[in-house]
Protein backbone atom coordinates (compact mmCIF):
# COMPACT_ATOMS: atom_id res chain seq x y z
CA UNK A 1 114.75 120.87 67.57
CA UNK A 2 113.07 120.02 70.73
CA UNK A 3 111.90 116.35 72.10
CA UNK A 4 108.91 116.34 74.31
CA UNK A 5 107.91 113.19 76.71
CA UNK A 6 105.40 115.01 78.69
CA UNK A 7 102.85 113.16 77.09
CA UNK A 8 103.36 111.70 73.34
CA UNK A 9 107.08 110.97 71.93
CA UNK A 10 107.71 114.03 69.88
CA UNK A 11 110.17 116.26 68.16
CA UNK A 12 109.23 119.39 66.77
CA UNK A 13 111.23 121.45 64.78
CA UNK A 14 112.58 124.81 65.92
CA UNK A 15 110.31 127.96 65.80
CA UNK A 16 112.10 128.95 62.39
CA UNK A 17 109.89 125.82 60.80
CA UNK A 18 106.38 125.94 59.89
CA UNK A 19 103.96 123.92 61.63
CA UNK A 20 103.34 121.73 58.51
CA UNK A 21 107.12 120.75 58.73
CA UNK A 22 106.68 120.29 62.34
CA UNK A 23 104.33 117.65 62.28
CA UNK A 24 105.62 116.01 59.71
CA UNK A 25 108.74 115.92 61.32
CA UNK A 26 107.02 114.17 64.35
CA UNK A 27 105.86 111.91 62.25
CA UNK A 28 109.16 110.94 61.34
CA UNK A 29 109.85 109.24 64.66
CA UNK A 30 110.40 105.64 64.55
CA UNK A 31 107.23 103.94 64.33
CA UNK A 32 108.43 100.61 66.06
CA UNK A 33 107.60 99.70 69.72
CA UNK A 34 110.89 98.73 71.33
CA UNK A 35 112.75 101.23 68.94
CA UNK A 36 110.75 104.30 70.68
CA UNK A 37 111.43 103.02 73.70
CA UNK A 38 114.90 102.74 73.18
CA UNK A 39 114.47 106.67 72.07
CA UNK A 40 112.33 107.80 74.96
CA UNK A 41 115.38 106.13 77.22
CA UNK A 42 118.16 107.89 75.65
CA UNK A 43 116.22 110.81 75.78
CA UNK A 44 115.49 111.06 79.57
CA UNK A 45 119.12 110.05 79.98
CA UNK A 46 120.27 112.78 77.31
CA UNK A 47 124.03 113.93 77.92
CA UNK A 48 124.73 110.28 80.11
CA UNK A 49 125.96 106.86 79.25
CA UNK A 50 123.07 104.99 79.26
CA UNK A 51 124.44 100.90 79.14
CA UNK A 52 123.90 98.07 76.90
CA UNK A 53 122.55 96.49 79.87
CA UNK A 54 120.32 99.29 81.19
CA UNK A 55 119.13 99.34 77.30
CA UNK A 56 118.33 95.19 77.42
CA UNK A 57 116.72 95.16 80.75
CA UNK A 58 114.47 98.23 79.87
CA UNK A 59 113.32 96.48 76.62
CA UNK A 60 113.52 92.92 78.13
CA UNK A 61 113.53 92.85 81.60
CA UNK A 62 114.38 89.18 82.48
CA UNK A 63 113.53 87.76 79.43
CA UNK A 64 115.58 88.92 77.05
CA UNK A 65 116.55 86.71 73.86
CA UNK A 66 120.29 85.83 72.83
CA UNK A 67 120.12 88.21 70.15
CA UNK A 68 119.01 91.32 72.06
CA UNK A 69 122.55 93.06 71.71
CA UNK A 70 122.41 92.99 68.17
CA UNK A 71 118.83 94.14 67.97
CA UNK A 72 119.84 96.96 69.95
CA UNK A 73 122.45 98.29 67.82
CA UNK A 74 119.49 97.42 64.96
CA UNK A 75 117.36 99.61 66.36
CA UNK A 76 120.07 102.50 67.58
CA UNK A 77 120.36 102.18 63.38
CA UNK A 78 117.08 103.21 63.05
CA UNK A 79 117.01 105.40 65.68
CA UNK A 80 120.15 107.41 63.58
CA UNK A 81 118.39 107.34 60.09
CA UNK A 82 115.59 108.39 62.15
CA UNK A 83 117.78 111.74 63.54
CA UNK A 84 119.67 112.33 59.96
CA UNK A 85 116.15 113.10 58.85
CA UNK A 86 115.67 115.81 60.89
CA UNK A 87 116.77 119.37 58.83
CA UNK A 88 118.73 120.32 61.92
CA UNK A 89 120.73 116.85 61.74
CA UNK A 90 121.30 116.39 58.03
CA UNK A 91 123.32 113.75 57.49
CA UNK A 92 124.14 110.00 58.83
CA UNK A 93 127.82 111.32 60.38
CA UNK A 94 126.00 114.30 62.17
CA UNK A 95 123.62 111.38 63.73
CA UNK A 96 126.47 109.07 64.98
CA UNK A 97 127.75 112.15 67.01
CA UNK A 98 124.56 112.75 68.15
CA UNK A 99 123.58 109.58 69.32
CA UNK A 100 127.36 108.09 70.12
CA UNK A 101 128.56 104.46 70.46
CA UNK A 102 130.83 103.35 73.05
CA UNK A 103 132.03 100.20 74.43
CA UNK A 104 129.58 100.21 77.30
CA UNK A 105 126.67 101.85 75.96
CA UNK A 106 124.76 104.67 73.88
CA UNK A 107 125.57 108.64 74.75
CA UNK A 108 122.09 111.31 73.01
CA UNK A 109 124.11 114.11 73.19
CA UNK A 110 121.08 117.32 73.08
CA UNK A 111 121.87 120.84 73.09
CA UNK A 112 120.83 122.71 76.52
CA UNK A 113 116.85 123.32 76.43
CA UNK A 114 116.15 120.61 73.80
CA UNK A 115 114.08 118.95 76.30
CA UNK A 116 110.70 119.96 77.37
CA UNK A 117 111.45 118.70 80.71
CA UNK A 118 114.18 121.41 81.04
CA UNK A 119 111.38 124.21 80.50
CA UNK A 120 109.82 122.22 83.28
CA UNK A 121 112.85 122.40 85.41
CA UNK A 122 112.90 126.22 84.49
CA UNK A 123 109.53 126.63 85.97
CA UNK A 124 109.99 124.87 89.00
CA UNK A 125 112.82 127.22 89.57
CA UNK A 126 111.26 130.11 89.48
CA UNK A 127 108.50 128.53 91.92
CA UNK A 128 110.55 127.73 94.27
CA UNK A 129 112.33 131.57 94.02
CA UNK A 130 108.99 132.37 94.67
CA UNK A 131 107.68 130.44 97.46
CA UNK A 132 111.00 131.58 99.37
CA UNK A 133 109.68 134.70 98.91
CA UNK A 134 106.25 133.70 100.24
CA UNK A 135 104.52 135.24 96.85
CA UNK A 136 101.24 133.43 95.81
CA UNK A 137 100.49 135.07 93.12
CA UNK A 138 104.13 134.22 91.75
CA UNK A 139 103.58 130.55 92.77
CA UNK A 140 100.75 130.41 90.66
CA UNK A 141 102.29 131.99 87.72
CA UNK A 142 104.87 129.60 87.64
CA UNK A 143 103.35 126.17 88.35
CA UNK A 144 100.36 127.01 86.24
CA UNK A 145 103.13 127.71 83.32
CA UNK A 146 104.46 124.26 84.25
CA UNK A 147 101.58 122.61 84.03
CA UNK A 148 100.76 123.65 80.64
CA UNK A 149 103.82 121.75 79.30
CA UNK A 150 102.11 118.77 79.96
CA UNK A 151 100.13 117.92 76.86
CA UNK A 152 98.80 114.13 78.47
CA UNK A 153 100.41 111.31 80.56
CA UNK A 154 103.92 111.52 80.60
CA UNK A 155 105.17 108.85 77.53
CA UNK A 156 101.74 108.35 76.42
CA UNK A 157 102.18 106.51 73.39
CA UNK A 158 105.44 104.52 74.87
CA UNK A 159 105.31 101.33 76.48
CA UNK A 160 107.87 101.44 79.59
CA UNK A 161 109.92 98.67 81.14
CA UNK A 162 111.37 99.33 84.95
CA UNK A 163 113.82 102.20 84.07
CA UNK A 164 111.53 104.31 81.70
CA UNK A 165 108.79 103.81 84.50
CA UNK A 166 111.13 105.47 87.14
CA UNK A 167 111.24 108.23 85.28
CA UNK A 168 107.66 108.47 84.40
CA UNK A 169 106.68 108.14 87.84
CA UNK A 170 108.87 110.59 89.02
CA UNK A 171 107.66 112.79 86.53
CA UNK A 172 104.03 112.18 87.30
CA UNK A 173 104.49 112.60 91.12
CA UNK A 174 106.39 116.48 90.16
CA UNK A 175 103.07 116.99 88.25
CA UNK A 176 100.93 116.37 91.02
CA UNK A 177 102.40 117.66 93.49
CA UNK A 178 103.04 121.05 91.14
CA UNK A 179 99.16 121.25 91.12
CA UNK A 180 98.35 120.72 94.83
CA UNK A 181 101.75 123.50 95.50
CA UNK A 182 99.23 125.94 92.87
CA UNK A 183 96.00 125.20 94.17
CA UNK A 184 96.70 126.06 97.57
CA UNK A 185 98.32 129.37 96.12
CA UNK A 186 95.46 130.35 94.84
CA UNK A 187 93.10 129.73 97.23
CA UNK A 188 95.58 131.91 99.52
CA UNK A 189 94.97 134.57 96.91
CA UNK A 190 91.19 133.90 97.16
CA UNK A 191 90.29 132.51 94.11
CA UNK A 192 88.11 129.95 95.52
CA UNK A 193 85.34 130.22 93.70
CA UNK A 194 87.20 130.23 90.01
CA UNK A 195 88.73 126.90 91.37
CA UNK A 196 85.39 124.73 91.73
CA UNK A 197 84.97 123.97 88.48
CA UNK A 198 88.51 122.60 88.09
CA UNK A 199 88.89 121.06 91.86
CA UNK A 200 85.66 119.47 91.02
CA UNK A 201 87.09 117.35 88.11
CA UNK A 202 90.16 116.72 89.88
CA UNK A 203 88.25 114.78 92.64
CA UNK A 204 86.26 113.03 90.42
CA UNK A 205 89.67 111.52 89.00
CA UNK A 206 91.67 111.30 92.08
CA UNK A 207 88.91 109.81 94.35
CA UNK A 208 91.13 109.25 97.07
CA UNK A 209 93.51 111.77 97.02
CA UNK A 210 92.74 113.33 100.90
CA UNK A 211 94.67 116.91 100.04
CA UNK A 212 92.35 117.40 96.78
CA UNK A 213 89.60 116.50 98.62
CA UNK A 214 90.41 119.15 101.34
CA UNK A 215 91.16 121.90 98.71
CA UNK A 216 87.86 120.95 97.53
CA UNK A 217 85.95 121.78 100.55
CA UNK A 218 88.12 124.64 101.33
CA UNK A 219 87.02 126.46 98.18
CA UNK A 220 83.02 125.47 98.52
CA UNK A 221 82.95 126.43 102.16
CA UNK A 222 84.71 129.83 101.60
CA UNK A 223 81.68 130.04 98.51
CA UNK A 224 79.12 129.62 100.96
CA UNK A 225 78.40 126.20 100.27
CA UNK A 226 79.02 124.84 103.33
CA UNK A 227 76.38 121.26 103.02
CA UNK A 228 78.16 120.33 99.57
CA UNK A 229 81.75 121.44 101.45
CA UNK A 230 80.71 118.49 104.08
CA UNK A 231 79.23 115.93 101.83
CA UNK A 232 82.23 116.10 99.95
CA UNK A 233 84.30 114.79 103.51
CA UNK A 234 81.69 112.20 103.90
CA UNK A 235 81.67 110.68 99.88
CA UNK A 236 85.34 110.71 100.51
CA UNK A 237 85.46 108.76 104.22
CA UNK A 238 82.75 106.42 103.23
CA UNK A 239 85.37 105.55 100.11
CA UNK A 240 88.04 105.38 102.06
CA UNK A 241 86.69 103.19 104.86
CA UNK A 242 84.68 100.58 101.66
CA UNK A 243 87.31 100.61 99.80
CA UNK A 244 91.00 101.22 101.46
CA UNK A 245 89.91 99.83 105.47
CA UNK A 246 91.20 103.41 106.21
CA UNK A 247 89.53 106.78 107.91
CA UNK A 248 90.62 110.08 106.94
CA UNK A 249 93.42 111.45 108.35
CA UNK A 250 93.63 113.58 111.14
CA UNK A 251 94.11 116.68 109.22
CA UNK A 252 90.89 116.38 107.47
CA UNK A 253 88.95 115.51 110.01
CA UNK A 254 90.54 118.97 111.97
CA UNK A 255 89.00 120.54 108.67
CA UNK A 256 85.68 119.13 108.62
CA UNK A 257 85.00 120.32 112.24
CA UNK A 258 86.62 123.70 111.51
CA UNK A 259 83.74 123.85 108.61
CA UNK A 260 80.79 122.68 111.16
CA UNK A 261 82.50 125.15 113.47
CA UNK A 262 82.61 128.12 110.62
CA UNK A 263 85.74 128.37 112.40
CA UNK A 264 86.87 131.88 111.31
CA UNK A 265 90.62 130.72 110.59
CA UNK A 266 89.29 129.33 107.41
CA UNK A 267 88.41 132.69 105.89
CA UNK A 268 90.74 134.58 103.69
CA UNK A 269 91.49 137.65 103.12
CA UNK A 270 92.74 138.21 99.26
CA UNK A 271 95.90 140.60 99.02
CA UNK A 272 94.55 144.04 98.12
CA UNK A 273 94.16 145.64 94.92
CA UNK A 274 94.48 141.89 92.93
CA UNK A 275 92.43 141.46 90.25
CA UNK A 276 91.46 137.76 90.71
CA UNK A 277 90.21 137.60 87.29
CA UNK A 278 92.58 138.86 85.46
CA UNK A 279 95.05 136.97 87.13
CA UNK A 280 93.99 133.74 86.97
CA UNK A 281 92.95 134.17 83.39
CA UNK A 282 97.26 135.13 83.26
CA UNK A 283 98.28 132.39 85.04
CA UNK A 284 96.26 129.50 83.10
């Protein structure tokens, strides 16, 4: 049994299941609001007393009605018939000890790796191994395996109050910066022109974001495109100026004079022997 919140609510069955069961599993989930909030809180919190009054203020916030204590332990009901479903759960006494009750709060108690985030955490890991190591290609490997867990917006289909949005921001901000850390791996290894396609998109989304931008005209420059490489710095000033009363910072203006420049220091040199292909096709 695994939960996922990076993207939809979800629980999934182990590998033993079929898919059929899997989904239907999912499906399983309560249906209600508040009560998968209440889940998706537990969940991030898994193995930790999470409070009757962390539980209120995330469903409430301020306004929370006189019976919100006793629609909480409503909803941690549902929430249990909801687990006793599950094949790996079974019954309604196997539930209470997996969701606990105790005077202060609610304890999910999950096994070790129940959590997509903790396949996450793996990956990160082994990035970080890597980058102490100074090995791009390793970098890559890693962060582009972390990025796959993703499968949307973190909580997708939850609505958040102020604690579950801490945690989805946090989330969200390791995401990002997990694709600018593998971006800029890969255009060390020289993949540049595999990565206009995708850095392309990104900037579309991210209109502002200054270090996209930058990888941006990093990889069209070292593609020979150097005109689309400097329109792309002037799209994103004359945004920045309209629309944020800010200029670009310092270190992309350094980069768009190093590109009217064809400053040499912006070449790269790809490790020998890699097979860019191949490897990104690995890595993704």
């Amino acid at each position: 049994m695994k939960f996922g919140v990076l993207g939809p609510l979800t629980v999934d069955l182990d590998t033993a299941t079929n898919s059929a069961d899997s989904e239907q599993t999912t499906n399983q989930l309560p249906s209600a609001p508040k009560t998968r909030q209440l889940l998706a809180l537990l969940v991030l919190n898994e193995g930790s007393l999470v409070t009757l009054d962390t539980c209120v203020q995330e469903l409430w916030g301020e306004d929370a009605p006189r019976s919100a204590v006793q629609s909480l332990h409503t909803r941690v009901f549902h929430i249990r018939q909801a687990l006793a479903a599950l094949p790996e759960i079974g019954t309604p006494e196997v539930a209470k000890r997996v969701l606990e009750t105790h005077h202060q709060g609610y304890i999910l108690n999950l096994s070790t790796g129940c959590l997509d985030v903790h396949a996450l955490d793996k990956q990160l890991a082994q990035a970080r191994g890597a980058r102490a190591g100074d090995d791009a290609l390793e970098i890559s490997r890693a962060l582009r395996g972390a990025l796959r867990l993703w499968r949307g917006a973190t909580l997708a289909d939850v609505e958040t109050g102020m604690h579950l949005q801490a945690h989805v921001t946090r989330l969200e901000g390791i995401r990002m910066t997990a694709l600018e850390q593998c971006l800029d791996a890969e255009l060390r290894l020289g993949m540049h022109h595999q990565l206009i396609s995708e850095l392309g998109d990104l900037v579309i989304r991210f209109p502002t974001h200054e270090n996209l931008h930058a990888q941006y005209m990093l990889a069209l420059y070292r593609s020979g495109r150097t005109a689309q490489a400097l329109d792309v710095y002037q799209d994103l000033n004359r945004r920045l100026v309209e629309e944020l009363g800010i200029e670009p910072s310092h270190k992309l203006r350094s980069l768009q004079t190093a590109v009217l420049a064809e400053d040499r220091t912006l070449d790269v040199t790809p490790p020998r022997n890699l097979r860019l292909s191949l490897d990104l096709a690995a890595v993704r």
